[in-house]
PDB file of N, CA and C in Angstrom:
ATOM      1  N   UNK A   1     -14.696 -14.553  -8.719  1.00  0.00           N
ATOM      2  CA  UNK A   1     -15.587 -13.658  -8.009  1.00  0.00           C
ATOM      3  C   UNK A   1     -16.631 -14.483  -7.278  1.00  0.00           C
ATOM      4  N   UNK A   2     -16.817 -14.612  -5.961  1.00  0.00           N
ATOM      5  CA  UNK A   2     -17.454 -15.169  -5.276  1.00  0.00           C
ATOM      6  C   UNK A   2     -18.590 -14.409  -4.979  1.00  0.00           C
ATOM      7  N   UNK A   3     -19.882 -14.641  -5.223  1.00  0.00           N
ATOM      8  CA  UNK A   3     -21.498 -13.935  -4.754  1.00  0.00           C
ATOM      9  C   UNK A   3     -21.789 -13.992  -3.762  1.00  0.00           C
ATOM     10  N   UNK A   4     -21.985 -12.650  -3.084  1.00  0.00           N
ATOM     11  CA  UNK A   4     -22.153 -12.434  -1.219  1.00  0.00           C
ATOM     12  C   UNK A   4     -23.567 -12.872  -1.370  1.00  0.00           C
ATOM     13  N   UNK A   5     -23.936 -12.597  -0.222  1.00  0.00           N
ATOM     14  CA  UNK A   5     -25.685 -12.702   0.188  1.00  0.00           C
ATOM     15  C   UNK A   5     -26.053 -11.169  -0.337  1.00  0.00           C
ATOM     16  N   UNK A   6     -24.901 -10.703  -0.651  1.00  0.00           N
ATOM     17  CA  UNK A   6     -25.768  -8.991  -0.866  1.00  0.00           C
ATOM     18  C   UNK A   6     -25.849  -9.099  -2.132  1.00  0.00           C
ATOM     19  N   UNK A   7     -25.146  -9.852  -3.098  1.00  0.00           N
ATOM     20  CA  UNK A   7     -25.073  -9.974  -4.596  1.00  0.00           C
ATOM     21  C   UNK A   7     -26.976 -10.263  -4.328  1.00  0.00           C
ATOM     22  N   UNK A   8     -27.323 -11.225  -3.830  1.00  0.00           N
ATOM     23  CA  UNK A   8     -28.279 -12.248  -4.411  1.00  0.00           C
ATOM     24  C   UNK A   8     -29.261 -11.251  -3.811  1.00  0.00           C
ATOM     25  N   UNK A   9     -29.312 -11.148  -2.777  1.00  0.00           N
ATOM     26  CA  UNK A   9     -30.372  -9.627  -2.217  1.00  0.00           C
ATOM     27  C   UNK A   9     -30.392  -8.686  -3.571  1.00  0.00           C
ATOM     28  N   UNK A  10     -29.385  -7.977  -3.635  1.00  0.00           N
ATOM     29  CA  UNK A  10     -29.259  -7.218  -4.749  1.00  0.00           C
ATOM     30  C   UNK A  10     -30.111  -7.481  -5.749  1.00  0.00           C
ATOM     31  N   UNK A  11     -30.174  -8.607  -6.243  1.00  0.00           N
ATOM     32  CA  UNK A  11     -30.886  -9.369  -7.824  1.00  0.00           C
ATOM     33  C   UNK A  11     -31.981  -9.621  -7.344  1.00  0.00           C
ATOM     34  N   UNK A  12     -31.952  -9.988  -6.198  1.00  0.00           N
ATOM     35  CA  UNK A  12     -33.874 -10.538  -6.000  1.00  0.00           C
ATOM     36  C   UNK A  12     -34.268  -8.634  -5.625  1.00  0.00           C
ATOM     37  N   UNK A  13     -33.927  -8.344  -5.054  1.00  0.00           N
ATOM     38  CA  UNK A  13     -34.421  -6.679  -5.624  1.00  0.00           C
ATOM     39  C   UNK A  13     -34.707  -5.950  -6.711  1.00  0.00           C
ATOM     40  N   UNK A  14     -33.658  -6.287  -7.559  1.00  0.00           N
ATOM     41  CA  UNK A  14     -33.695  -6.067  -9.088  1.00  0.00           C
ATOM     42  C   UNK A  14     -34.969  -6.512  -9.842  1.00  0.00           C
ATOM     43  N   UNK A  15     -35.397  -8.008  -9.356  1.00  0.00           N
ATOM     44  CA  UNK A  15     -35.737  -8.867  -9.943  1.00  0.00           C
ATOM     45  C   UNK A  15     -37.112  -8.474  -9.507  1.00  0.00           C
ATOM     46  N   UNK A  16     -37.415  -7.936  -8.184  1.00  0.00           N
ATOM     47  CA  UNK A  16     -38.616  -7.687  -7.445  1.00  0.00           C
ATOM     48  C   UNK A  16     -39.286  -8.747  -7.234  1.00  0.00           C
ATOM     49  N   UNK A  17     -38.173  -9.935  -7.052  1.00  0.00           N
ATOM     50  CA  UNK A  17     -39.219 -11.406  -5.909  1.00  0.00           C
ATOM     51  C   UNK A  17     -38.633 -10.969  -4.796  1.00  0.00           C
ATOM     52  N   UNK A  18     -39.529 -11.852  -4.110  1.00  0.00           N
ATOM     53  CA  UNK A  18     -39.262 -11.755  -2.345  1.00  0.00           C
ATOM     54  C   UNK A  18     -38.434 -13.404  -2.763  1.00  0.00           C
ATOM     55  N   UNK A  19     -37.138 -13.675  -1.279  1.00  0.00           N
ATOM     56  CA  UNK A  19     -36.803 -14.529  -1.188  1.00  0.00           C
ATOM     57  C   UNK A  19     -36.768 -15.045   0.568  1.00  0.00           C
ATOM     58  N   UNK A  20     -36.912 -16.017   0.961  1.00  0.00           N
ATOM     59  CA  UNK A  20     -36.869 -16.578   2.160  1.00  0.00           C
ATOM     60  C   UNK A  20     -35.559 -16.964   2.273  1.00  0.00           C
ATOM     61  N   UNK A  21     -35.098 -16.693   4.022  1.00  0.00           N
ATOM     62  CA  UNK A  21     -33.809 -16.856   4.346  1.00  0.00           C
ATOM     63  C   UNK A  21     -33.065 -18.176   3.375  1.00  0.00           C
ATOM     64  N   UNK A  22     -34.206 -18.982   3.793  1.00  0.00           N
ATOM     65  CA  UNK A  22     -33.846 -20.316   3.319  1.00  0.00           C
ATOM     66  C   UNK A  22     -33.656 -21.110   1.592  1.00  0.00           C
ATOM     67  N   UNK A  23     -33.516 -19.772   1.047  1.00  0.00           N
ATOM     68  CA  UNK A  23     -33.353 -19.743  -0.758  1.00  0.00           C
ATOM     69  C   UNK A  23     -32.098 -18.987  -0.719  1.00  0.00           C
ATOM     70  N   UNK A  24     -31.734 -17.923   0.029  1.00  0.00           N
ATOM     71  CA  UNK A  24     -30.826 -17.446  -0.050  1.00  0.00           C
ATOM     72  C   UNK A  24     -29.207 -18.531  -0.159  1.00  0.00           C
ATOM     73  N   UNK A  25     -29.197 -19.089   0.508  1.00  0.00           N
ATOM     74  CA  UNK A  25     -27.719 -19.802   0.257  1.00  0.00           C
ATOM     75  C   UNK A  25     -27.713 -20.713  -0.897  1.00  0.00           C
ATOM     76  N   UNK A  26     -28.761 -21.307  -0.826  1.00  0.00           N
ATOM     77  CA  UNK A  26     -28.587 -22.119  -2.292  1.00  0.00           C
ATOM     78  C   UNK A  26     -28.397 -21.719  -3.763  1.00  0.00           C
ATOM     79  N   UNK A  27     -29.315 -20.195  -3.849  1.00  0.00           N
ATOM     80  CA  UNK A  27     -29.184 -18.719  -5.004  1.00  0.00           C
ATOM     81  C   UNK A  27     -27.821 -18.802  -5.108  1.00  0.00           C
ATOM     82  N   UNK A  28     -27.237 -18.458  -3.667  1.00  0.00           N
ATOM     83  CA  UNK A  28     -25.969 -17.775  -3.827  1.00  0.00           C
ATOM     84  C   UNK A  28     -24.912 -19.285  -4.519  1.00  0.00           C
ATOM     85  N   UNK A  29     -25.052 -20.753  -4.037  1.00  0.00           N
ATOM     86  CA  UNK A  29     -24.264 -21.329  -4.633  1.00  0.00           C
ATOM     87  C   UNK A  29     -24.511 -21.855  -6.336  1.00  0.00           C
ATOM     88  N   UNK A  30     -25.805 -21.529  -6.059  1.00  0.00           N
ATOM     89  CA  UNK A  30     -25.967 -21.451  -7.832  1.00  0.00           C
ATOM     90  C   UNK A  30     -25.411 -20.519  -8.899  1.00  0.00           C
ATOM     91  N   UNK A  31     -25.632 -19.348  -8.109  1.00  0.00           N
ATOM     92  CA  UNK A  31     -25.068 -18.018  -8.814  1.00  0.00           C
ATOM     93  C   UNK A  31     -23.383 -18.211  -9.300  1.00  0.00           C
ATOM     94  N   UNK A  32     -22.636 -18.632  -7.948  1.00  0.00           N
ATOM     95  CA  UNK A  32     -21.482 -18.941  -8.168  1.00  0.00           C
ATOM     96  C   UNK A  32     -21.372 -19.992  -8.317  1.00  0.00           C
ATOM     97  N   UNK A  33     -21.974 -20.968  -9.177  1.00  0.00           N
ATOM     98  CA  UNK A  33     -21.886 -22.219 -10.364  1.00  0.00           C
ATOM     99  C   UNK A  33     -21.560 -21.615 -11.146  1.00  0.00           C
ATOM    100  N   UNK A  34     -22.762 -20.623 -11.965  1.00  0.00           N
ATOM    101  CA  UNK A  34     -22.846 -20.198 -13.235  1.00  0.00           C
ATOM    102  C   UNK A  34     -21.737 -19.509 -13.697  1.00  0.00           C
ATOM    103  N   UNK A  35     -21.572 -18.099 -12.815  1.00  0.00           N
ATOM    104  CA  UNK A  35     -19.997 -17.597 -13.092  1.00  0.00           C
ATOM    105  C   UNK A  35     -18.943 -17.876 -12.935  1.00  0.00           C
ATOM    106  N   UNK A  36     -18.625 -19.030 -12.246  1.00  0.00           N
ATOM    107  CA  UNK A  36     -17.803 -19.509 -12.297  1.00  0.00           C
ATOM    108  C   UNK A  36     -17.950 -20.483 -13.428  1.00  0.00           C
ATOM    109  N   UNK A  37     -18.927 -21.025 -14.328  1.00  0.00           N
ATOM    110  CA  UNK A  37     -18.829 -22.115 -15.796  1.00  0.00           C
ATOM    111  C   UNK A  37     -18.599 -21.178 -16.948  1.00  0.00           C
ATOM    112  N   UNK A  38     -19.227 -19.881 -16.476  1.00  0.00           N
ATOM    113  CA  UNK A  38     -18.978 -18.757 -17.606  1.00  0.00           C
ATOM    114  C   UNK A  38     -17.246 -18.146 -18.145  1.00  0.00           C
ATOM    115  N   UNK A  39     -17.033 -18.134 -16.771  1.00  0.00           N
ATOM    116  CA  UNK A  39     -15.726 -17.679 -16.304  1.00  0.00           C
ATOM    117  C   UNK A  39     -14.316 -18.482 -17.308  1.00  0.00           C
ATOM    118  N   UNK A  40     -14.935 -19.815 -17.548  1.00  0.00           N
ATOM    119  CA  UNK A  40     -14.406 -20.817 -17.982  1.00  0.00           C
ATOM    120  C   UNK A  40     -13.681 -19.984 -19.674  1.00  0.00           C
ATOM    121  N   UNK A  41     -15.019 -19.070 -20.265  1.00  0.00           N
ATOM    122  CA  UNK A  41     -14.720 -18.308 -21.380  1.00  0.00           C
ATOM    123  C   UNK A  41     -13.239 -17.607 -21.595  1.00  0.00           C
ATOM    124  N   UNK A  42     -13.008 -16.854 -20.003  1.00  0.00           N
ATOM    125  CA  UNK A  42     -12.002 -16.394 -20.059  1.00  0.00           C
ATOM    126  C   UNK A  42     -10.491 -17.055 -20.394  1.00  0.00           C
ATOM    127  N   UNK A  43     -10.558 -18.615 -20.284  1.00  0.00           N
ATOM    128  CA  UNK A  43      -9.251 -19.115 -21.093  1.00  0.00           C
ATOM    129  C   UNK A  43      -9.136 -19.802 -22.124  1.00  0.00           C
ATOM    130  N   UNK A  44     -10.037 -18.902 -23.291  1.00  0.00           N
ATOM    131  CA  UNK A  44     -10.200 -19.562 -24.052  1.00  0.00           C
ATOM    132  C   UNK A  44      -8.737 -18.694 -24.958  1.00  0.00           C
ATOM    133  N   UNK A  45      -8.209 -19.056 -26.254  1.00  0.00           N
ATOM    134  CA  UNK A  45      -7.425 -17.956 -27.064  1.00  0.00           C
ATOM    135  C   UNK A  45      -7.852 -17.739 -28.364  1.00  0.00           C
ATOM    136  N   UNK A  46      -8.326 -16.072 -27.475  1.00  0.00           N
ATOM    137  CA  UNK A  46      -9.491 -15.674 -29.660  1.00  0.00           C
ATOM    138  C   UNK A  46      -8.347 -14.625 -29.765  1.00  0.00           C
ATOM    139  N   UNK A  47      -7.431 -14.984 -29.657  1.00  0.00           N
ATOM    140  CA  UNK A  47      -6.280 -14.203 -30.707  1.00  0.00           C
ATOM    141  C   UNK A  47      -6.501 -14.401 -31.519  1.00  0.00           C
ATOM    142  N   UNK A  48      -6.578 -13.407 -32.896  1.00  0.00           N
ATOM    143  CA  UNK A  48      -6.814 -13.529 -33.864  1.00  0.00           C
ATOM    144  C   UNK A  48      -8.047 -13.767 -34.788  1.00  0.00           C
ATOM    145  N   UNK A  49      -9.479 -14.418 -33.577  1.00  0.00           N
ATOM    146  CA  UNK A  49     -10.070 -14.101 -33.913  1.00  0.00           C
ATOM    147  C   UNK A  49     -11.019 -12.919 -34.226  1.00  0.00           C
ATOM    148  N   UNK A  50     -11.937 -12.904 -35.423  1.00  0.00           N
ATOM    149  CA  UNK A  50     -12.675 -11.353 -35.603  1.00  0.00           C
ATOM    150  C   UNK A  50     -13.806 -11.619 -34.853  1.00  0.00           C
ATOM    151  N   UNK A  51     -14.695 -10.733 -34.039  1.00  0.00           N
ATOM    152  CA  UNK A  51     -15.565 -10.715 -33.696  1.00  0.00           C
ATOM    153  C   UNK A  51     -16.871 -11.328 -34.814  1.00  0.00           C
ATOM    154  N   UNK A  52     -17.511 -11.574 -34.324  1.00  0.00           N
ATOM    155  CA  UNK A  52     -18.816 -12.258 -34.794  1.00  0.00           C
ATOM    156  C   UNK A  52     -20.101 -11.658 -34.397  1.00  0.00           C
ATOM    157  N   UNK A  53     -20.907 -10.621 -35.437  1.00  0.00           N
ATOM    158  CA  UNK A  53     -21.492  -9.927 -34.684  1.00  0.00           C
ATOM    159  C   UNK A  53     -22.648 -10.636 -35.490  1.00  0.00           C
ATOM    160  N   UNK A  54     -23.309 -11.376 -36.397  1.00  0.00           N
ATOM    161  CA  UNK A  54     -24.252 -11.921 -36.884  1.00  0.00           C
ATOM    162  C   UNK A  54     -23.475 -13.539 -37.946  1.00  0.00           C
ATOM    163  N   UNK A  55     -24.145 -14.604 -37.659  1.00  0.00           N
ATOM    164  CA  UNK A  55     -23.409 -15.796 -37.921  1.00  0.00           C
ATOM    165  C   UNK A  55     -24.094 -16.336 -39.272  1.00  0.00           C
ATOM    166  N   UNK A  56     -25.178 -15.096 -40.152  1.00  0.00           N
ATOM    167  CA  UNK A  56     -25.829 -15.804 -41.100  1.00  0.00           C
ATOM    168  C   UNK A  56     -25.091 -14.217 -42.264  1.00  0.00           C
ATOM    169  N   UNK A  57     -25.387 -14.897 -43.279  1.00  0.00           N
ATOM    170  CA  UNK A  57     -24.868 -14.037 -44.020  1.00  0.00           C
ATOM    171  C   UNK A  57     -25.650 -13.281 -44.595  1.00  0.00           C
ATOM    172  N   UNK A  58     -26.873 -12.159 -43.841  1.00  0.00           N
ATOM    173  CA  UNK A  58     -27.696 -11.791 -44.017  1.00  0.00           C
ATOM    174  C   UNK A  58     -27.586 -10.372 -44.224  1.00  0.00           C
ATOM    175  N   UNK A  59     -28.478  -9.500 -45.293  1.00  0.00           N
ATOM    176  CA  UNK A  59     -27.912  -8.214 -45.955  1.00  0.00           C
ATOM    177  C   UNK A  59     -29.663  -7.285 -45.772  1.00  0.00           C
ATOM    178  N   UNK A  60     -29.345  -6.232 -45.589  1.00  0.00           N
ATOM    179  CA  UNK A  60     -30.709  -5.580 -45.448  1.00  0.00           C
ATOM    180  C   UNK A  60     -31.136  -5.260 -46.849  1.00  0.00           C
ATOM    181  N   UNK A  61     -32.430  -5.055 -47.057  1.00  0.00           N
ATOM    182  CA  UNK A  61     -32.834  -5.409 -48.881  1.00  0.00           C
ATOM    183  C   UNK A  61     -33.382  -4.414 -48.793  1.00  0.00           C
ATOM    184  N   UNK A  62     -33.467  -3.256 -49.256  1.00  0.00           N
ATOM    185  CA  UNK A  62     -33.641  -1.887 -49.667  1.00  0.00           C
ATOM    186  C   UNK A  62     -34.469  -1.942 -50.720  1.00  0.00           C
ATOM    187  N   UNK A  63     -35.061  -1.385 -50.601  1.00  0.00           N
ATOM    188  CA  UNK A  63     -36.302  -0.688 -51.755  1.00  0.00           C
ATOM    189  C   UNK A  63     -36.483   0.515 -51.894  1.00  0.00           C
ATOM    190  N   UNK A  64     -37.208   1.158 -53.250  1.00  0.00           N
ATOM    191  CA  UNK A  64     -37.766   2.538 -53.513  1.00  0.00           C
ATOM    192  C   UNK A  64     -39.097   2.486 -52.636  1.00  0.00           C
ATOM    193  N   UNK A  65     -38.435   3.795 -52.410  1.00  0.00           N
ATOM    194  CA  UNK A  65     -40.307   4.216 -51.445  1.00  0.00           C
ATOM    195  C   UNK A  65     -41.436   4.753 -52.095  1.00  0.00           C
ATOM    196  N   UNK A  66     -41.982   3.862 -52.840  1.00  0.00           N
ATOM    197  CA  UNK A  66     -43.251   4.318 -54.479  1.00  0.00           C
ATOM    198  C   UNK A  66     -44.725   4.116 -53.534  1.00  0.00           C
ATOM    199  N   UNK A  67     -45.088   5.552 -53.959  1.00  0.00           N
ATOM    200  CA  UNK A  67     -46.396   5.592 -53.704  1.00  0.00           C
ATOM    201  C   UNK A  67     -47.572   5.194 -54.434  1.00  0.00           C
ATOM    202  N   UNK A  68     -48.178   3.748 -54.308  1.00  0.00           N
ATOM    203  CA  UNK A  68     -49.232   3.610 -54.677  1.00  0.00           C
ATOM    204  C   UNK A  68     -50.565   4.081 -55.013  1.00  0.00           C
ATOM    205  N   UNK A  69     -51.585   4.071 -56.160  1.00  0.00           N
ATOM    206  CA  UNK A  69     -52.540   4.741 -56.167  1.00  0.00           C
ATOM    207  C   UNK A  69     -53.082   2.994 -55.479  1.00  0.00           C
ATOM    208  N   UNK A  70     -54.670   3.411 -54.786  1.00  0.00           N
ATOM    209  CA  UNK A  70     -55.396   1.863 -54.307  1.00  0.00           C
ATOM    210  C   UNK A  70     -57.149   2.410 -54.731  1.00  0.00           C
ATOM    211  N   UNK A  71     -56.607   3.186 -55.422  1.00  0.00           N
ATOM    212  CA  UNK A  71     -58.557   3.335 -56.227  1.00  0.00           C
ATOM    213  C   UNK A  71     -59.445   3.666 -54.773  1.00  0.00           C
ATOM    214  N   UNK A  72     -58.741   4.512 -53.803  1.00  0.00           N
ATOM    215  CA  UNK A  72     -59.831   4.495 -52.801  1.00  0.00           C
ATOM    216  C   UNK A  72     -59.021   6.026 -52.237  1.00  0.00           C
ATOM    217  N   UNK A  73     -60.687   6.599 -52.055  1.00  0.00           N
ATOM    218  CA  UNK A  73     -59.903   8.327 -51.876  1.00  0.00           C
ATOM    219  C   UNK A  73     -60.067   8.694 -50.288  1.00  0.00           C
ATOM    220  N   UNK A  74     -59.844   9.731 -50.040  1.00  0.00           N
ATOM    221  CA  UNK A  74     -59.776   9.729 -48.411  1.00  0.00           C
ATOM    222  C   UNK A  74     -61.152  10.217 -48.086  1.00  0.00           C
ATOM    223  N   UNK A  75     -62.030  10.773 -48.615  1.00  0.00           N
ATOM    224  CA  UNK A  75     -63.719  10.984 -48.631  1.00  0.00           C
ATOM    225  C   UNK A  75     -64.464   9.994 -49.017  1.00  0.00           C
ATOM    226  N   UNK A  76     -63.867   9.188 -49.468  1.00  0.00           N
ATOM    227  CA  UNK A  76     -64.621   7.417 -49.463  1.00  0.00           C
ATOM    228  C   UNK A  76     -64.785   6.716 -48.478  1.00  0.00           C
ATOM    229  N   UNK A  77     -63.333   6.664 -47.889  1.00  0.00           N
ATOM    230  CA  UNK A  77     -63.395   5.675 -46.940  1.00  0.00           C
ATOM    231  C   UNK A  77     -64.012   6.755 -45.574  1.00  0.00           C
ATOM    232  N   UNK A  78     -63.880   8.183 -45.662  1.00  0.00           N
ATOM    233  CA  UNK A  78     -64.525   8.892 -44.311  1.00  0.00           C
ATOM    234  C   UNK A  78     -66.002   8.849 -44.119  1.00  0.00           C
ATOM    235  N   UNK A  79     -66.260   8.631 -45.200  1.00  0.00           N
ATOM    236  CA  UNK A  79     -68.079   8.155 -45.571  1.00  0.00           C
ATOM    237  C   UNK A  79     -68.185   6.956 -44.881  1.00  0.00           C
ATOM    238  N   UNK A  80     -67.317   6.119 -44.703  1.00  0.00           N
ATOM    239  CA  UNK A  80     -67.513   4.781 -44.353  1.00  0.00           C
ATOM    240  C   UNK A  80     -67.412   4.521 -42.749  1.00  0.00           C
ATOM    241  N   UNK A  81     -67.262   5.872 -41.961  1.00  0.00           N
ATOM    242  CA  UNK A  81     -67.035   5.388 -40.913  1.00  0.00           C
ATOM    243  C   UNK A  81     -67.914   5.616 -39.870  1.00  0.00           C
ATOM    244  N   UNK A  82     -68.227   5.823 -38.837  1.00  0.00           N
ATOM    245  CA  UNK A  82     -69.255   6.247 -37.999  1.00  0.00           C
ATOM    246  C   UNK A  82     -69.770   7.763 -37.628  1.00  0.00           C
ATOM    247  N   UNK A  83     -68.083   7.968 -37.272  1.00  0.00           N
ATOM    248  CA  UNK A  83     -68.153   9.573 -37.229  1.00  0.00           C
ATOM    249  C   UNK A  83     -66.824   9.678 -37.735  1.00  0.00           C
ATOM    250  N   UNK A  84     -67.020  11.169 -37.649  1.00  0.00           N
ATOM    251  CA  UNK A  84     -65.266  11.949 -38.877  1.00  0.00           C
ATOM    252  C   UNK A  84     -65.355  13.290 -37.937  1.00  0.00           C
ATOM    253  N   UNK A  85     -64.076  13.595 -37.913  1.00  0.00           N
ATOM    254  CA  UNK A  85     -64.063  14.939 -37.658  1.00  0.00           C
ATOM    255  C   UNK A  85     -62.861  15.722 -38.382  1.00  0.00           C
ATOM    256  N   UNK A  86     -62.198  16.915 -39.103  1.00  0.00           N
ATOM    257  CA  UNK A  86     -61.125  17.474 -39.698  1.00  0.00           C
ATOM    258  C   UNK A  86     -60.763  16.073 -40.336  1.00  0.00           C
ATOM    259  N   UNK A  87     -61.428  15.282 -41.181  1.00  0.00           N
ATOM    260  CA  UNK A  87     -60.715  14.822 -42.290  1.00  0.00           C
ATOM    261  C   UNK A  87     -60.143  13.569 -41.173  1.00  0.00           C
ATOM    262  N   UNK A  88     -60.822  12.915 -40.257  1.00  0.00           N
ATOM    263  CA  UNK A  88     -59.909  12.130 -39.513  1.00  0.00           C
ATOM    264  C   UNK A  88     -60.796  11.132 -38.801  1.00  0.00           C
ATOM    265  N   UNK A  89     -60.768   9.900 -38.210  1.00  0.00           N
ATOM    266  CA  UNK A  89     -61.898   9.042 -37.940  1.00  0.00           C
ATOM    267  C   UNK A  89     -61.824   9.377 -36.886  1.00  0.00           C
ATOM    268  N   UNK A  90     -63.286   9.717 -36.104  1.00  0.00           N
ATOM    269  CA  UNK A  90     -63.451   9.371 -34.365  1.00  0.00           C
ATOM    270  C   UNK A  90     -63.531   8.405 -33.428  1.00  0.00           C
ATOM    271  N   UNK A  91     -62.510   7.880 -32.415  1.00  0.00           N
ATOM    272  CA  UNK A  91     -63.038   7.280 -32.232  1.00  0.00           C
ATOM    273  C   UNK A  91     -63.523   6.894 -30.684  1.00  0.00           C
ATOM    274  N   UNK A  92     -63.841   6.146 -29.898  1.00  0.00           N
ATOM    275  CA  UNK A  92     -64.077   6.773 -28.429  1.00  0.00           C
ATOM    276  C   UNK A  92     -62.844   6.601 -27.804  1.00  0.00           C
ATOM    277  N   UNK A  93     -62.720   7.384 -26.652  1.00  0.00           N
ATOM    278  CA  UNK A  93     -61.373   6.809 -25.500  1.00  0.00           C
ATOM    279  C   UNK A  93     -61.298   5.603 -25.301  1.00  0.00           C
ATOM    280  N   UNK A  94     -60.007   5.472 -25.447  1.00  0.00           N
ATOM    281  CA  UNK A  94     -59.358   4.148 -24.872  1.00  0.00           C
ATOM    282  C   UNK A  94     -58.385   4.501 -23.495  1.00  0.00           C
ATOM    283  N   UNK A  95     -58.582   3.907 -22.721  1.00  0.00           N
ATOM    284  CA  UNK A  95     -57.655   4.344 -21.385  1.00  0.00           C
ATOM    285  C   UNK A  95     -57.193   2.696 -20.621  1.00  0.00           C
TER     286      UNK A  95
END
């Protein structure tokens, strides 16, 4: 697959840089470096191989969801704050 000037237009659009005439051809023979070294993947033979979707042998670690007491009540810490309103801290806009 060879990269037109519209490929590379295309991506610097995507990309939202501006490019000068004079970046354009060199993009484009870089572009078609890369896919074409990538391309290289395609003769490789993973017959038989299984996909590889994580390369560490890593397991998600699950826990009970236990609710802690922390010796601190919710009219303690609302005392502690500047202002409160319905049981909830105020605080000014952020924008």
């Amino acid at each position: 697959m060879a990269i037109t000037r519209e490929d590379v237009l295309h991506l610097a659009d995507l990309s939202n840089i501006s490019l000068s005439e004079d970046q354009i051809e060199p993009l484009m023979k870089d572009l078609d470096n890369i896919v074409g070294y990538i391309s290289q993947l395609d003769e490789l033979d993973t017959e038989g191989v299984e996909p590889t979707y994580q390369c560490f042998d890593m397991q998600n670690v699950w826990r009970e969801d236990v609710i802690e007491d922390f010796e601190a009540n919710r009219e303690d810490l609302l005392e502690l704050t500047v202002e409160s309103e319905d049981n909830q801290i105020k605080v000014p806009k952020v924008l």
